[in-house]
N, C-alpha and C. Protein backbone atom coordinates (compact mmCIF):
# COMPACT_ATOMS: atom_id res chain seq x y z
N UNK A 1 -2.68 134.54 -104.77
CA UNK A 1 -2.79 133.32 -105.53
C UNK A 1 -2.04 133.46 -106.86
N UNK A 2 -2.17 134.46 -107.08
CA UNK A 2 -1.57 134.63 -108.85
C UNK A 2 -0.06 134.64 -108.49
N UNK A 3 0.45 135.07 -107.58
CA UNK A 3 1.96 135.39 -106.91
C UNK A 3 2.66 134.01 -106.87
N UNK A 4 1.71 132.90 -106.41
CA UNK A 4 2.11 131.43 -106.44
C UNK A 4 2.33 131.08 -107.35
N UNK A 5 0.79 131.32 -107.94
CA UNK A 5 1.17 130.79 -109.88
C UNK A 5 2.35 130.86 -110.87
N UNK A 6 2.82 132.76 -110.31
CA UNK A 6 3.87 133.23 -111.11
C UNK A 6 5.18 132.34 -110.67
N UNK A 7 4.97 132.43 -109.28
CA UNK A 7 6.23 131.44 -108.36
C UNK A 7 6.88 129.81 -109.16
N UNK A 8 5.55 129.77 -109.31
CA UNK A 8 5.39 128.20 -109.64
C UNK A 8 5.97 127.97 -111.59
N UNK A 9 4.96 128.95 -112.29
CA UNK A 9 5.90 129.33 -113.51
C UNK A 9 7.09 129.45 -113.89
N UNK A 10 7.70 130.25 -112.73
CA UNK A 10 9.12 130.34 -112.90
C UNK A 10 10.27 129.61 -112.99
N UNK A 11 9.46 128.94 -111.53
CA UNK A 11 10.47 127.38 -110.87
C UNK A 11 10.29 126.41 -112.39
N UNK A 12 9.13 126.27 -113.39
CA UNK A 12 8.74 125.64 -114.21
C UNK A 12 9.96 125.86 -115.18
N UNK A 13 10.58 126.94 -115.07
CA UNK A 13 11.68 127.41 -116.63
C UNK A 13 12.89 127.49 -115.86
N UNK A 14 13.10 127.62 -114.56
CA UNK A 14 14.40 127.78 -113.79
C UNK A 14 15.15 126.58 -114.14
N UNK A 15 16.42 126.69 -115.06
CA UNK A 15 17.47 125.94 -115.04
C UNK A 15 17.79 124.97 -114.12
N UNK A 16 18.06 125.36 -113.28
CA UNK A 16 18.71 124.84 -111.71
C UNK A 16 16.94 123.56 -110.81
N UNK A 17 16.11 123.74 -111.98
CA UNK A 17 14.95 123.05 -111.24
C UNK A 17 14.52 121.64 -112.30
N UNK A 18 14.47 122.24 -113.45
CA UNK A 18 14.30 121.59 -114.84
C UNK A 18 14.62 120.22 -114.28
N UNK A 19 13.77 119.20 -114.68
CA UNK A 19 14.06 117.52 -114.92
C UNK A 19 14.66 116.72 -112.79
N UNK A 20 14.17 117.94 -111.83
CA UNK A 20 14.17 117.51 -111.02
C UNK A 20 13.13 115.88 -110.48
N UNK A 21 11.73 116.05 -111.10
CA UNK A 21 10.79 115.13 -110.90
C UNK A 21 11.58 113.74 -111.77
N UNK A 22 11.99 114.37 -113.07
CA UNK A 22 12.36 113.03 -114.13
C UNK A 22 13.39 112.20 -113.34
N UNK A 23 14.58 113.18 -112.79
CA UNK A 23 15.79 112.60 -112.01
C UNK A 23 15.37 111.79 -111.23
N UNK A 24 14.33 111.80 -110.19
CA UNK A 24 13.72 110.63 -109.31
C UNK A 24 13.63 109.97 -109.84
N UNK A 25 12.63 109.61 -111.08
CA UNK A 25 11.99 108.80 -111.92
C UNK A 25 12.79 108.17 -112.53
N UNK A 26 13.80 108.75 -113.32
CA UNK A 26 15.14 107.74 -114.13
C UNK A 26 15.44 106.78 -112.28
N UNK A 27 15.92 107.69 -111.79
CA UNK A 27 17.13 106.49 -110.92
C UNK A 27 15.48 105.42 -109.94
N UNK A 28 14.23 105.68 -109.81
CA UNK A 28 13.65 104.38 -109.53
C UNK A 28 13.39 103.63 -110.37
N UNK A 29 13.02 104.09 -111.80
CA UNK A 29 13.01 103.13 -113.02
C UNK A 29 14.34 102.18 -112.77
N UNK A 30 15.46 103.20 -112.91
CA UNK A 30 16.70 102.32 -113.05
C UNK A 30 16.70 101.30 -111.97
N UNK A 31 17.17 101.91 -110.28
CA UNK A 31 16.77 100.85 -109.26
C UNK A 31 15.88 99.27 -109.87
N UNK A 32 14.55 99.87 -110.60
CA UNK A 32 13.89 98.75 -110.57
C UNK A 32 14.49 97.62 -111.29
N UNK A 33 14.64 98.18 -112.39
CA UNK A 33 15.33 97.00 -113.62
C UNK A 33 16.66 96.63 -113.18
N UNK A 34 17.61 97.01 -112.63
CA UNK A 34 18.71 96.87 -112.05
C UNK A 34 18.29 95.42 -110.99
N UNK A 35 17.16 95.76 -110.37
CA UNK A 35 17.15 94.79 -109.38
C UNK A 35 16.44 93.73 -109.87
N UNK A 36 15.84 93.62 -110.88
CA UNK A 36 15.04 92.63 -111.67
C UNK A 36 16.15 92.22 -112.50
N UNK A 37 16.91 92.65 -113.35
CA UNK A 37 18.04 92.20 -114.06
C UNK A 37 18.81 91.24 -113.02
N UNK A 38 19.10 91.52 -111.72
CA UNK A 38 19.48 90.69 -110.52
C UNK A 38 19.02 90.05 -110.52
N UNK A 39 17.98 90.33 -109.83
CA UNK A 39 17.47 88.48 -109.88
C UNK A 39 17.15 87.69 -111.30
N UNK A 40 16.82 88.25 -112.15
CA UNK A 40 17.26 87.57 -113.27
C UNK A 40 18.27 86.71 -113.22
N UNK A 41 19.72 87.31 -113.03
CA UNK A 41 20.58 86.75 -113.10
C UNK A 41 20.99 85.69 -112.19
N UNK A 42 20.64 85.83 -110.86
CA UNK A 42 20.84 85.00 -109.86
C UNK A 42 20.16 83.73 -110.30
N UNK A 43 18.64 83.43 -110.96
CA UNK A 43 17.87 82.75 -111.16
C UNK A 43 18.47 81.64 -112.09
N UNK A 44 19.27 82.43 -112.82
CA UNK A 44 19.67 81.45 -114.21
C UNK A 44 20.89 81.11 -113.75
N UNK A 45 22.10 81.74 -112.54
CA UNK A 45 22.93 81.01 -112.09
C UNK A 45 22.93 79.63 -111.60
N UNK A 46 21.29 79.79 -110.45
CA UNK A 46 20.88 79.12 -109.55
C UNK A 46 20.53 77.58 -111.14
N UNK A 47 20.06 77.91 -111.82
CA UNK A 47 19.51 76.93 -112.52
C UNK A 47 20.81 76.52 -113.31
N UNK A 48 22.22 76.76 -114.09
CA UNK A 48 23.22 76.73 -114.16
C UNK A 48 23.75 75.44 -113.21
N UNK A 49 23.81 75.90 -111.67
CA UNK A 49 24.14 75.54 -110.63
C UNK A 49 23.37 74.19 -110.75
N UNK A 50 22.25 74.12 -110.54
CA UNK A 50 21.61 72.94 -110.61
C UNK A 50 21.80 71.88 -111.92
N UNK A 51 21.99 72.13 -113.23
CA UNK A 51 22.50 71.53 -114.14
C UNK A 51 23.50 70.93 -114.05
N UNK A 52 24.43 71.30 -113.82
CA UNK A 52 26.15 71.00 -113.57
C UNK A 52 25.76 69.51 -112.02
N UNK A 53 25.27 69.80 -111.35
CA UNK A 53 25.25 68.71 -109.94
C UNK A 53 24.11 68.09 -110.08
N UNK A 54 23.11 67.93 -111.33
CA UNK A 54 22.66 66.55 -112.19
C UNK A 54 23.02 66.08 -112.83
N UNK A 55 24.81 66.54 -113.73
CA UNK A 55 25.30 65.83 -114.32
C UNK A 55 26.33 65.10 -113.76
N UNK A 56 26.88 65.91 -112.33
CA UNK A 56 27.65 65.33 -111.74
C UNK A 56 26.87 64.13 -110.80
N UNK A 57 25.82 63.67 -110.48
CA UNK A 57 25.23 62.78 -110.35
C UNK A 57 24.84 61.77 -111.44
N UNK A 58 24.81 62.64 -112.63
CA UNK A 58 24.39 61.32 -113.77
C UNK A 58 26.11 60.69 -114.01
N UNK A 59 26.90 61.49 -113.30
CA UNK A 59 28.21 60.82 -113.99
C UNK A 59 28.66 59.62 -113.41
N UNK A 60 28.20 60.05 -111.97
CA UNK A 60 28.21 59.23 -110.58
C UNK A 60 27.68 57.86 -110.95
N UNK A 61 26.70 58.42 -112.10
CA UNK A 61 25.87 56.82 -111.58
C UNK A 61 26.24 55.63 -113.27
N UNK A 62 27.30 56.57 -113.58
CA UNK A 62 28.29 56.02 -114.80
C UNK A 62 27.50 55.68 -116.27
N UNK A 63 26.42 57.14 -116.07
CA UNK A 63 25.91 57.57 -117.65
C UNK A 63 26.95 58.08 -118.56
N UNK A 64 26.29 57.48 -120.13
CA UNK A 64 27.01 58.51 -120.45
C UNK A 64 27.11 60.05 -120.80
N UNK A 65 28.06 60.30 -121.79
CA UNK A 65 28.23 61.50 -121.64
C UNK A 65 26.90 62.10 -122.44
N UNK A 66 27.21 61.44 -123.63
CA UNK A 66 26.31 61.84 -124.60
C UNK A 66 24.73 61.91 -124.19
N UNK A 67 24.23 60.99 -123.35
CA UNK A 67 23.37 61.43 -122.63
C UNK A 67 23.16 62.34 -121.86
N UNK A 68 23.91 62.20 -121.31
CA UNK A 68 24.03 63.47 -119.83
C UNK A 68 23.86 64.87 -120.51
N UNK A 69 24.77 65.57 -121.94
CA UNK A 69 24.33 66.26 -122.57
C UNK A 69 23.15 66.69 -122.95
N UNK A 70 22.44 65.76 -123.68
CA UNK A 70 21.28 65.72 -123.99
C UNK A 70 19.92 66.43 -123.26
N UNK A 71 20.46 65.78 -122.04
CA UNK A 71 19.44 65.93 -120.34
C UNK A 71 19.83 66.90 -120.24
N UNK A 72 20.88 67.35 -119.81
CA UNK A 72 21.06 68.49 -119.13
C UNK A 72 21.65 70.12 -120.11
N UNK A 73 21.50 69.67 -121.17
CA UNK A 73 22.19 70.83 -122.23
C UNK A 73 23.34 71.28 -122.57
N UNK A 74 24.44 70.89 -121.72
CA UNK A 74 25.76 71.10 -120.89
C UNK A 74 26.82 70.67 -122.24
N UNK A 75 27.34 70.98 -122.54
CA UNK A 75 28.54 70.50 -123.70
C UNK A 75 29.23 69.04 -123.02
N UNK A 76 29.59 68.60 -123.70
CA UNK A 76 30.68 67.26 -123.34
C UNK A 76 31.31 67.74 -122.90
N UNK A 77 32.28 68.94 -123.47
CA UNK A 77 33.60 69.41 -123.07
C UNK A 77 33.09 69.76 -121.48
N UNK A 78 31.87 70.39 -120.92
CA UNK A 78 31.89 70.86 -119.50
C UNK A 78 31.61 69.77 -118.92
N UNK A 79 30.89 68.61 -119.28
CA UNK A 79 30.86 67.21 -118.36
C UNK A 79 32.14 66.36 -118.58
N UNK A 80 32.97 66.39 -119.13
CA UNK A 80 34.24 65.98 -119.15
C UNK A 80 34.98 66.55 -117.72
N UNK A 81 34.67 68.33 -117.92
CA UNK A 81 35.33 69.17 -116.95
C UNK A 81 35.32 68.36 -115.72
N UNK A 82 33.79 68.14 -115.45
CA UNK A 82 33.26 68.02 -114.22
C UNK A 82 33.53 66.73 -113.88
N UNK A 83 33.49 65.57 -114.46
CA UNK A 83 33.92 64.61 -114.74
C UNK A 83 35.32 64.18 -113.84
N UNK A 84 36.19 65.17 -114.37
CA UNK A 84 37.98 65.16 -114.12
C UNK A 84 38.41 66.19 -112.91
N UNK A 85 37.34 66.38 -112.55
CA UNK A 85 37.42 67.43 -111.13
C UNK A 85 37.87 66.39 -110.17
């Protein structure tokens, strides 16, 4: 038993072992936020996405701009864009 202990001590200070547990731990931490930062991002595209094709419907229905801004947050200059598409 003490032979393990010493075993186990050693592996504890061995260079070549050091920050093996942490290394898992960084790259699933990372994995995690990586993939939450994703969908983060997808989320606010998706909502992006949806802004832009309520203004291109409010344009449709021959609002104006300055409204359509308002509603949807979107600059003039990008409902102009969309506008002249």
């Amino acid at each position: 038993m003490m032979e393990a202990g010493k075993r186990i001590e050693d592996l504890s200070f061995d260079i070549n072992t050091i920050g093996w547990y942490d290394a898992e731990e960084d790259r699933k931490i990372t994995n995690y936020l990586q993939n939450k930062y994703e969908r983060k991002k997808a989320r606010e595209e998706g909502i992006e996405q949806e802004r832009r094709k309520i203004a291109r419907e409010m344009l449709e229905a021959n609002m104006d701009i300055s409204t359509i801004s308002k509603i949807t947050s979107l600059t003039k200059e990008e409902i102009k864009k969309l506008r002249d598409r």
